[in-house]
C-alpha atoms as a PDB file:
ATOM      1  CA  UNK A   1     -80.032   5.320  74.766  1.00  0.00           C
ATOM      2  CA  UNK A   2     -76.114   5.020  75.315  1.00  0.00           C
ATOM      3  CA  UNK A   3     -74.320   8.365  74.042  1.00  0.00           C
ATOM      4  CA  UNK A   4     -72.050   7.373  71.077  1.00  0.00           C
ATOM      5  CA  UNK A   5     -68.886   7.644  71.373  1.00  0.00           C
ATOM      6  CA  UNK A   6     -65.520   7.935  69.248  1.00  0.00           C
ATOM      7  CA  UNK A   7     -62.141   7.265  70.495  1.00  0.00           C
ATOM      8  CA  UNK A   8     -59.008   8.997  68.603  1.00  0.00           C
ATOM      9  CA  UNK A   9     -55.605   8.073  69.380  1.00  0.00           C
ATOM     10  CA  UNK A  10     -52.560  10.237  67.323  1.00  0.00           C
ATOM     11  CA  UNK A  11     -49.659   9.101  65.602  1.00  0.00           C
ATOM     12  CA  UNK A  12     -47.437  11.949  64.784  1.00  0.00           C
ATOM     13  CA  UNK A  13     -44.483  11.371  62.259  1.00  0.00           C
ATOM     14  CA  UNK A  14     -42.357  14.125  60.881  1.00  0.00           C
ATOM     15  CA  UNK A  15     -44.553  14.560  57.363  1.00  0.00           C
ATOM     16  CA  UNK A  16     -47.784  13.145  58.967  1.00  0.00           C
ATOM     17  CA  UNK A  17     -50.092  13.355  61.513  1.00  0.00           C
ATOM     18  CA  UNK A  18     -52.504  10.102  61.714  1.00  0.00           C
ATOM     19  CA  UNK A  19     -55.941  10.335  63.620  1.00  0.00           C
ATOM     20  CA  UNK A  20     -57.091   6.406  64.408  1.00  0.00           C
ATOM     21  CA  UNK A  21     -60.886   6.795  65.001  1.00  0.00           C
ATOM     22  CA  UNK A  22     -62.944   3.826  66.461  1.00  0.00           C
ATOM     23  CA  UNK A  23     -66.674   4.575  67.123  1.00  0.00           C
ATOM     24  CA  UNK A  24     -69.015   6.656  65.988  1.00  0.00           C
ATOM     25  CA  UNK A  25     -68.492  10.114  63.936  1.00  0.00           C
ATOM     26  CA  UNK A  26     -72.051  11.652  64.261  1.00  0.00           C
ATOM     27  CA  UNK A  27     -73.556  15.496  65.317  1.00  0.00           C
ATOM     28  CA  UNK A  28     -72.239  14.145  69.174  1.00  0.00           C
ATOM     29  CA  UNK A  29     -68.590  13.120  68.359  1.00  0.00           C
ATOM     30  CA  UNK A  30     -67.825  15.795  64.990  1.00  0.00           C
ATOM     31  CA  UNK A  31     -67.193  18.731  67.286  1.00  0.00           C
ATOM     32  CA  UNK A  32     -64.030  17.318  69.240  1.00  0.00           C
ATOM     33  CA  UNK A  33     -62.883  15.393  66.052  1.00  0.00           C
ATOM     34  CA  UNK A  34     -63.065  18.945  64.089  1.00  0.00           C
ATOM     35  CA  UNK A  35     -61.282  20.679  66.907  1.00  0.00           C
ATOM     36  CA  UNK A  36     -58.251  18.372  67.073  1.00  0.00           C
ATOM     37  CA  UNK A  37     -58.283  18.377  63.474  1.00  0.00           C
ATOM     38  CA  UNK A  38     -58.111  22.115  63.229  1.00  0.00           C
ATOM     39  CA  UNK A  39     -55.575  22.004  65.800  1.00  0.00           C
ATOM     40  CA  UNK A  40     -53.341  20.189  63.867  1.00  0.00           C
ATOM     41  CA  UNK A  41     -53.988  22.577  60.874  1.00  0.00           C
ATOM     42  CA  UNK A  42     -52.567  25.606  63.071  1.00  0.00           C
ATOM     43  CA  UNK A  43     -49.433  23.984  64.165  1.00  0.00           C
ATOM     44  CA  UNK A  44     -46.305  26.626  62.578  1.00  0.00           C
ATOM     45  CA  UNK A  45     -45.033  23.408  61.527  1.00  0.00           C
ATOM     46  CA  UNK A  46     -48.339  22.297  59.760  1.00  0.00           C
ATOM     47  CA  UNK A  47     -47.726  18.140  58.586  1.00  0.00           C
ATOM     48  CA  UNK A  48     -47.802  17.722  55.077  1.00  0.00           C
ATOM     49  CA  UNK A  49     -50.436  15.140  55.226  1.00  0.00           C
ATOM     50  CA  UNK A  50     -53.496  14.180  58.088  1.00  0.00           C
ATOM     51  CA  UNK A  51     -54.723  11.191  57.731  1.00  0.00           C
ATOM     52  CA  UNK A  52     -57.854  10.178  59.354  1.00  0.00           C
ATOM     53  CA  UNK A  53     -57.960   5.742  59.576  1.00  0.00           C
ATOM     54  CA  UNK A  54     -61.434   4.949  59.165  1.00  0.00           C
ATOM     55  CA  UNK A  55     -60.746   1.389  60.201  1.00  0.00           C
ATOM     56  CA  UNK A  56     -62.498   1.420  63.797  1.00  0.00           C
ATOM     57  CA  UNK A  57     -65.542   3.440  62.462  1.00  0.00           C
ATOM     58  CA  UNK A  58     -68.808   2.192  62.913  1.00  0.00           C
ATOM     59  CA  UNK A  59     -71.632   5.055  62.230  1.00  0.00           C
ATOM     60  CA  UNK A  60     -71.145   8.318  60.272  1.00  0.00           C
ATOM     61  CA  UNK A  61     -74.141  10.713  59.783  1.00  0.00           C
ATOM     62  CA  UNK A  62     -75.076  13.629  57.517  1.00  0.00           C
ATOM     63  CA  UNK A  63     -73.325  15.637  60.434  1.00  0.00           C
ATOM     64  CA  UNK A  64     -70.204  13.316  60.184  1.00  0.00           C
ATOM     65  CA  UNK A  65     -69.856  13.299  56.442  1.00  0.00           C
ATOM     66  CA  UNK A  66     -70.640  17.165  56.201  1.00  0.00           C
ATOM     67  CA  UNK A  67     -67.770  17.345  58.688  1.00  0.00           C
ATOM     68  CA  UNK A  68     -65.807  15.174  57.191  1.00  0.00           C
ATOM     69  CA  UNK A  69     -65.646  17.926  53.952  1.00  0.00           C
ATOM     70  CA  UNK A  70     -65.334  20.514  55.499  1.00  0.00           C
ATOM     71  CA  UNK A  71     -62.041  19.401  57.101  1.00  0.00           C
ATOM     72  CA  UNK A  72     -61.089  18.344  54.085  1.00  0.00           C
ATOM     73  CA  UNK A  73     -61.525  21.695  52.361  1.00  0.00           C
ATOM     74  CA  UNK A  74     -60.004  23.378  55.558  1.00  0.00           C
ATOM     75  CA  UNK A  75     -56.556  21.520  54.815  1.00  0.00           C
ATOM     76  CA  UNK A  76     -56.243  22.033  51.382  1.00  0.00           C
ATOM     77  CA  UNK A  77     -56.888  25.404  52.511  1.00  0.00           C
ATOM     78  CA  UNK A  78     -53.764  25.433  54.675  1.00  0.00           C
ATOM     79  CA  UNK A  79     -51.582  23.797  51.947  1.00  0.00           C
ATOM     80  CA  UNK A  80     -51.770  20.297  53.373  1.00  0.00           C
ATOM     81  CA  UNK A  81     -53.776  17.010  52.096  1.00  0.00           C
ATOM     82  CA  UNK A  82     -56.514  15.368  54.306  1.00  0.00           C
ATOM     83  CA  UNK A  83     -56.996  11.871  53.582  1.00  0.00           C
ATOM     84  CA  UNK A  84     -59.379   8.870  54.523  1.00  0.00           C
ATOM     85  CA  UNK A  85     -57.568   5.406  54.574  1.00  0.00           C
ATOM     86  CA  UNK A  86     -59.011   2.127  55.613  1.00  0.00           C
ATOM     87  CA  UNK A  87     -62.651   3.280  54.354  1.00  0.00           C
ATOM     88  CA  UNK A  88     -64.831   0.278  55.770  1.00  0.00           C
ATOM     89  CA  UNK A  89     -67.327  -0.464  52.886  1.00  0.00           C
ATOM     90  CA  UNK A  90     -70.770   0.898  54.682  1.00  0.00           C
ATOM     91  CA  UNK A  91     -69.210   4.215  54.567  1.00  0.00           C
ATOM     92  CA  UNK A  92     -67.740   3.493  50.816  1.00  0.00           C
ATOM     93  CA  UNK A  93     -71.061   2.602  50.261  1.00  0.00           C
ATOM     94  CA  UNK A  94     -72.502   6.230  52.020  1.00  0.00           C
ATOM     95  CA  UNK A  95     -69.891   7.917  50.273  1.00  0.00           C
ATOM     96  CA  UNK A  96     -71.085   7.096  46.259  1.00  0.00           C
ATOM     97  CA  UNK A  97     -74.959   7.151  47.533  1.00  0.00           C
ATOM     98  CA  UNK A  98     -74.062  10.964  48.558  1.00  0.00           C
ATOM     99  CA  UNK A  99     -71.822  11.635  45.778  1.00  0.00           C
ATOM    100  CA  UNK A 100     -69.274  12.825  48.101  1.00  0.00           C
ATOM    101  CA  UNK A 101     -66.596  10.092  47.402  1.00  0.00           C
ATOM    102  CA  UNK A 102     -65.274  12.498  44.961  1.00  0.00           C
ATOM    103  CA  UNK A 103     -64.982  15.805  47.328  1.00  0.00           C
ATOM    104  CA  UNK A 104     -62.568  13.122  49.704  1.00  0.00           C
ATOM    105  CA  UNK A 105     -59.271  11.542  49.188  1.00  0.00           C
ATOM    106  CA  UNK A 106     -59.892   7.861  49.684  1.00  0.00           C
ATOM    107  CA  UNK A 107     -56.510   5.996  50.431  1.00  0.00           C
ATOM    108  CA  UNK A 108     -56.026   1.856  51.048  1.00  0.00           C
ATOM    109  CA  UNK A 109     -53.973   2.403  54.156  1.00  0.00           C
ATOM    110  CA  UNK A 110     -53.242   4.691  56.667  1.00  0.00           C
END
């Protein structure tokens, strides 16, 4: 079995800090997503929004969506606004089955 992996390139812009992911977000790829995540949401100069584009994602787990949340919570937390743009409709799909579409802002576009 190959080990899964996710790709995230960054986009920083003065209000916004974009995270592209392509791959998988799973209980093998959450703990470097989380960390550059939470790196972001330390910065003195913490962005006003972090967007994470969904667009290249192809697998998200219980792990992955718990993650996901938690991030989430973490930036409102901080004062900022974590959102999920260019949500592929599998994970729409995960996302009202788990009745966590609510707990996430959902955006068109990154």
């Amino acid at each position: 079995m190959e080990r899964p992996e996710l790709s995230i390139a960054v986009q920083r812009a003065p209000d916004e800090v974009v995270f592209h992911l392509a791959g998988e977000i799973d209980v093998l790829t959450v703990t470097r997503l989380s960390a550059m995540v939470n790196e972001v949401l330390q910065e003195p100069e913490l962005p006003a929004r972090i967007v994470l584009d969904m667009a290249g994602v192809t697998f998200c787990d219980s792990q992955g969506l718990g993650t996901l949340v938690v991030l989430s919570r973490k930036a409102q937390h901080a004062r900022a606004v974590l959102s999920l743009a260019n949500v592929g409709d599998f994970l729409m799909r995960v996302l009202d089955i788990t009745g966590l579409r609510s707990a996430l802002m959902i955006s068109s576009t990154a």
